[in-house]
PDB file of N, CA and C in Angstrom:
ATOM      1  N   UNK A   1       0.185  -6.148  15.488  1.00  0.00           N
ATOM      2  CA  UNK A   1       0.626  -6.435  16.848  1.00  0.00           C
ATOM      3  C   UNK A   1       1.546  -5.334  17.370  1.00  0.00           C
ATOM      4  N   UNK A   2       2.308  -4.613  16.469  1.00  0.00           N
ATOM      5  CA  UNK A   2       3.225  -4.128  16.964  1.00  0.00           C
ATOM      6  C   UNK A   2       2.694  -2.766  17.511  1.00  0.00           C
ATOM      7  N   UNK A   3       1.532  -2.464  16.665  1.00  0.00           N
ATOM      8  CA  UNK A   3       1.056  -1.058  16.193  1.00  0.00           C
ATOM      9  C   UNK A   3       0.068  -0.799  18.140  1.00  0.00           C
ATOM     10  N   UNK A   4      -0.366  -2.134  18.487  1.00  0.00           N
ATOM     11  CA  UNK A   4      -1.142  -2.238  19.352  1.00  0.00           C
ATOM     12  C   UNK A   4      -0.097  -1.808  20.659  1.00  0.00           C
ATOM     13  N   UNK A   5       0.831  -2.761  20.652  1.00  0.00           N
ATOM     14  CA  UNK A   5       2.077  -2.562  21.636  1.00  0.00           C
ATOM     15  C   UNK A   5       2.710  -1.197  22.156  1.00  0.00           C
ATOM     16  N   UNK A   6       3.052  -0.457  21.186  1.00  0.00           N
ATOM     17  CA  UNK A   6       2.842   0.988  20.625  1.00  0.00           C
ATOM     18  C   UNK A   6       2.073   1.389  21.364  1.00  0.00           C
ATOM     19  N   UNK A   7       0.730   1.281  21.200  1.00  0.00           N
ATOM     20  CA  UNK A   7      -0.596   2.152  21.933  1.00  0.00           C
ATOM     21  C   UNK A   7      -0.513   2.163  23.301  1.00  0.00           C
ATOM     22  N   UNK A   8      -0.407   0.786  23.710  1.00  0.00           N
ATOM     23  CA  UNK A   8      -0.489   0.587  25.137  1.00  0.00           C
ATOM     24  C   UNK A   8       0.990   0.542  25.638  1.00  0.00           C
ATOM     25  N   UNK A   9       2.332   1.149  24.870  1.00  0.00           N
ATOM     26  CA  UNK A   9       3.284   1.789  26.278  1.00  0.00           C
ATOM     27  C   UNK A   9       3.072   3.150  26.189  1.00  0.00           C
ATOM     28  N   UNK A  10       2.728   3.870  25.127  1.00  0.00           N
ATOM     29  CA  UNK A  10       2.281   5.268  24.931  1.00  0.00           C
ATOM     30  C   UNK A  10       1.306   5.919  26.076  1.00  0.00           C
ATOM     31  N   UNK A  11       0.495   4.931  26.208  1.00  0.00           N
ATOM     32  CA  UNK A  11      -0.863   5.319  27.513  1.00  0.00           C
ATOM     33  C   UNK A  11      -0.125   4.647  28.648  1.00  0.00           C
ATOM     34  N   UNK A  12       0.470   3.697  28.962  1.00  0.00           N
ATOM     35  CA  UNK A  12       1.311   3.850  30.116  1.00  0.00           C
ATOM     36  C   UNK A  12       2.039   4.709  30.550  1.00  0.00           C
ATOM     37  N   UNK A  13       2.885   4.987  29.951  1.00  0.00           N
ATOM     38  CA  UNK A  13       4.100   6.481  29.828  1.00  0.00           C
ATOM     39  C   UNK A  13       3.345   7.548  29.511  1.00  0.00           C
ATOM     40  N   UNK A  14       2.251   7.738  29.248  1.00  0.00           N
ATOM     41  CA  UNK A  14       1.271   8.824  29.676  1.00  0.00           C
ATOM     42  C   UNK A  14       0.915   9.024  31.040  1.00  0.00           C
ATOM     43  N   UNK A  15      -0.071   7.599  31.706  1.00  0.00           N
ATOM     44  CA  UNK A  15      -0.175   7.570  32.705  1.00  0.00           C
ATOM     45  C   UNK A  15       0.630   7.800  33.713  1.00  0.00           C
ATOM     46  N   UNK A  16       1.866   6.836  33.385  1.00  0.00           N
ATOM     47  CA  UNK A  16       2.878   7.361  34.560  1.00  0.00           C
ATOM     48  C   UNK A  16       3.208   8.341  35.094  1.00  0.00           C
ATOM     49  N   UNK A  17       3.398   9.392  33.589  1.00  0.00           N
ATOM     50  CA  UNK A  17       3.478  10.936  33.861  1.00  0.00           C
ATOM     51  C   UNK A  17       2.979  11.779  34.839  1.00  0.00           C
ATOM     52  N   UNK A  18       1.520  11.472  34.162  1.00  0.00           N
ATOM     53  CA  UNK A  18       0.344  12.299  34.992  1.00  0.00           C
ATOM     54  C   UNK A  18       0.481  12.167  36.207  1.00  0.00           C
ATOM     55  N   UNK A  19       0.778  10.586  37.217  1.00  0.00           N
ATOM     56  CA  UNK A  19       0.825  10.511  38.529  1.00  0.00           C
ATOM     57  C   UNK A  19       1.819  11.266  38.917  1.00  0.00           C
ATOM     58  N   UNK A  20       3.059  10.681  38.328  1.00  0.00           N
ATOM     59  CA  UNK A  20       3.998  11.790  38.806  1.00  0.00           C
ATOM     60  C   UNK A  20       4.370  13.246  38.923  1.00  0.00           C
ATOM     61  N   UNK A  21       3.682  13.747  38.215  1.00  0.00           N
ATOM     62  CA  UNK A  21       2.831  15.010  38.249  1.00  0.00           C
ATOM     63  C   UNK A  21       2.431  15.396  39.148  1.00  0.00           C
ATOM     64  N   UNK A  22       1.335  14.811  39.626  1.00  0.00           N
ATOM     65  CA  UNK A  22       0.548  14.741  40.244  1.00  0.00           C
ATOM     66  C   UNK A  22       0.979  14.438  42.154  1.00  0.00           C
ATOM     67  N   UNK A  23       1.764  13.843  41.810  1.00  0.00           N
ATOM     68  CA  UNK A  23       2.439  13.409  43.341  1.00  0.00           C
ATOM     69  C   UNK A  23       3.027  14.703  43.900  1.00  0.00           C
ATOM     70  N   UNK A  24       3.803  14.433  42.658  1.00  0.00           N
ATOM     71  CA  UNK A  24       5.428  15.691  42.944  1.00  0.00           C
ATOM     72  C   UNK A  24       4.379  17.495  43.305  1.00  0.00           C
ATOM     73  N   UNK A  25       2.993  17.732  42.803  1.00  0.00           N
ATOM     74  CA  UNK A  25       2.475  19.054  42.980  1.00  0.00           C
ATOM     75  C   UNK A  25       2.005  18.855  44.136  1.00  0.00           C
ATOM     76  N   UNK A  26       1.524  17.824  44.769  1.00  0.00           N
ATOM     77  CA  UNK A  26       1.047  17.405  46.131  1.00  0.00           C
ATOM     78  C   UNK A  26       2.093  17.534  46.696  1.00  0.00           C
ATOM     79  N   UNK A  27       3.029  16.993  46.863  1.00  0.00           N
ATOM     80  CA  UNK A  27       4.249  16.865  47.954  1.00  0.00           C
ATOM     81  C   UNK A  27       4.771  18.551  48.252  1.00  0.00           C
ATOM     82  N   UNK A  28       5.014  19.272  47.214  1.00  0.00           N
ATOM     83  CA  UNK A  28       5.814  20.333  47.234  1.00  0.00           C
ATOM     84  C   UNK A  28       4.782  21.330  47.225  1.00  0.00           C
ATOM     85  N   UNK A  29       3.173  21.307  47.443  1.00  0.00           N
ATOM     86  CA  UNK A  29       2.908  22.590  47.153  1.00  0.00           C
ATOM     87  C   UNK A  29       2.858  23.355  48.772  1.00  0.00           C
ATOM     88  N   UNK A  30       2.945  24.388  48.997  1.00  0.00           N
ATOM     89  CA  UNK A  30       3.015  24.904  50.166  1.00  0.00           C
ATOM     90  C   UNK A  30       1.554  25.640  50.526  1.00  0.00           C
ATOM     91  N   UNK A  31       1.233  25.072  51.746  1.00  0.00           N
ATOM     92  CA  UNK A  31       0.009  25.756  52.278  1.00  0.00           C
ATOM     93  C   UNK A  31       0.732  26.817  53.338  1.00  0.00           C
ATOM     94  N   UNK A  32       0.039  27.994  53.639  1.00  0.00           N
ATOM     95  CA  UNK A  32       0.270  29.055  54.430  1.00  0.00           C
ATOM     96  C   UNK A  32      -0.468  28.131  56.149  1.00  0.00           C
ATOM     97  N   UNK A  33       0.285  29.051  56.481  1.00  0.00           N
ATOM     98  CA  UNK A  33       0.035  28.767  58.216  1.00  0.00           C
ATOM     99  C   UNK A  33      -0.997  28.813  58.502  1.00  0.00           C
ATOM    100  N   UNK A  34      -1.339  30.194  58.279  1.00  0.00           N
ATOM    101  CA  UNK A  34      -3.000  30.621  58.624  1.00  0.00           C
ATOM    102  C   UNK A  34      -3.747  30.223  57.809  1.00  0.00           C
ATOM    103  N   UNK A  35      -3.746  29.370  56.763  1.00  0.00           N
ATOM    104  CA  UNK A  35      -4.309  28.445  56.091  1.00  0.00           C
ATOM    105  C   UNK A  35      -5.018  26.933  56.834  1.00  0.00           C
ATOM    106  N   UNK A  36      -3.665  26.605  57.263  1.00  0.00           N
ATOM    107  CA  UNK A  36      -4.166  26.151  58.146  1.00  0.00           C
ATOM    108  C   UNK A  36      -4.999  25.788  59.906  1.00  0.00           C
ATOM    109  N   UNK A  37      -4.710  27.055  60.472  1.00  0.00           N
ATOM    110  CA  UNK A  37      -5.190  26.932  61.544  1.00  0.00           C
ATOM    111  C   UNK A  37      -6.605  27.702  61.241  1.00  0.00           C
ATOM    112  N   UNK A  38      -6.884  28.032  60.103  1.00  0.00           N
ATOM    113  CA  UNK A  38      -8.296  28.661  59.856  1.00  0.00           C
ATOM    114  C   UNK A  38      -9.161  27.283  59.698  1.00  0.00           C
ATOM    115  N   UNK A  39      -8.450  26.574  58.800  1.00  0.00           N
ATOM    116  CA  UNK A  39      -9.117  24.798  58.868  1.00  0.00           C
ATOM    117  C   UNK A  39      -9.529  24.566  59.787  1.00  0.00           C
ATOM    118  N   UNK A  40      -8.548  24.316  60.761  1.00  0.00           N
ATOM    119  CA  UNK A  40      -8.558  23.357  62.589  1.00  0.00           C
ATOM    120  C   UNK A  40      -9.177  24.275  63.108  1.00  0.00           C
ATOM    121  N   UNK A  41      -9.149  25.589  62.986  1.00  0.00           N
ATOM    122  CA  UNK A  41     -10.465  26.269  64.368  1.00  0.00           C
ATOM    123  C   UNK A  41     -11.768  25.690  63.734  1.00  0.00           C
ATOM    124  N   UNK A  42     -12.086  25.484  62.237  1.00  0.00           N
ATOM    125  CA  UNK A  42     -13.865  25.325  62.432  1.00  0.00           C
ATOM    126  C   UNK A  42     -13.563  24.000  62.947  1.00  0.00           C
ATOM    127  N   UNK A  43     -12.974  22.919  62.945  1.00  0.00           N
ATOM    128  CA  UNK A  43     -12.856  21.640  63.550  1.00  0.00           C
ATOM    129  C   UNK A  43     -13.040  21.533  64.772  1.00  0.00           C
ATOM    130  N   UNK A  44     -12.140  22.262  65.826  1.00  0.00           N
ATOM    131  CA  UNK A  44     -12.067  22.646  66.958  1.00  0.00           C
ATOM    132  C   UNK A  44     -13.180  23.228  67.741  1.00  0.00           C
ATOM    133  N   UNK A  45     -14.365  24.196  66.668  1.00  0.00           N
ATOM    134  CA  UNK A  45     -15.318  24.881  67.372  1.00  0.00           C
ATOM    135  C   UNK A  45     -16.784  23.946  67.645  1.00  0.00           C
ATOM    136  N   UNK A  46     -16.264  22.750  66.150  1.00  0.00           N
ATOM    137  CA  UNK A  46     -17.652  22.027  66.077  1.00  0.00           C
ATOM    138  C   UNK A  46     -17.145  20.763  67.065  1.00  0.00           C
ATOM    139  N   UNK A  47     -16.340  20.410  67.481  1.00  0.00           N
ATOM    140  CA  UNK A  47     -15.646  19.582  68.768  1.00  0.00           C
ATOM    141  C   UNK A  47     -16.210  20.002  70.368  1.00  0.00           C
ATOM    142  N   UNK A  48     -15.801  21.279  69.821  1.00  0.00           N
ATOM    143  CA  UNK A  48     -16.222  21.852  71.520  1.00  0.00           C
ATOM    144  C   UNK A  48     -17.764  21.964  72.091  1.00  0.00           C
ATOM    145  N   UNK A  49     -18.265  22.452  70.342  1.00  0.00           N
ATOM    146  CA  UNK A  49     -19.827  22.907  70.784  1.00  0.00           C
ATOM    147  C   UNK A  49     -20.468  20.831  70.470  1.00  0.00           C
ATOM    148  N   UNK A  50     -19.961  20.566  70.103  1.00  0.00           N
ATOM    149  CA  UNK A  50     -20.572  19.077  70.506  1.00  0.00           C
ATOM    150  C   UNK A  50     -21.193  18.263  71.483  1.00  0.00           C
ATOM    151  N   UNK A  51     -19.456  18.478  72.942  1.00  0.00           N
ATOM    152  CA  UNK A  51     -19.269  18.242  73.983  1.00  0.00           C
ATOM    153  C   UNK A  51     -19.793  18.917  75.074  1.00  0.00           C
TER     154      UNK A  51
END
């Protein structure tokens, strides 16, 4: 029983990790400017030529 208990906070506190990881590289990673407005113009061009 105990050995099982063990297993499964080990893969929790694994898991947890990983999200938080995972959050914290999302939140803080930095995209460039022209990164983004290179995005929004093809958005913008297939908007316009739609209409």
């Amino acid at each position: 029983m105990k050995f099982e208990t063990l297993m499964l906070q080990t893969l929790f506190s694994a898991c947890l990790l990983i999200c938080l990881l995972t959050l914290g590289a999302m939140l803080t990673t930095q995209v460039p400017v022209s990164g983004i407005a290179a995005s929004q113009a093809h958005v913008a061009a297939v908007a316009t030529s739609a209409s």
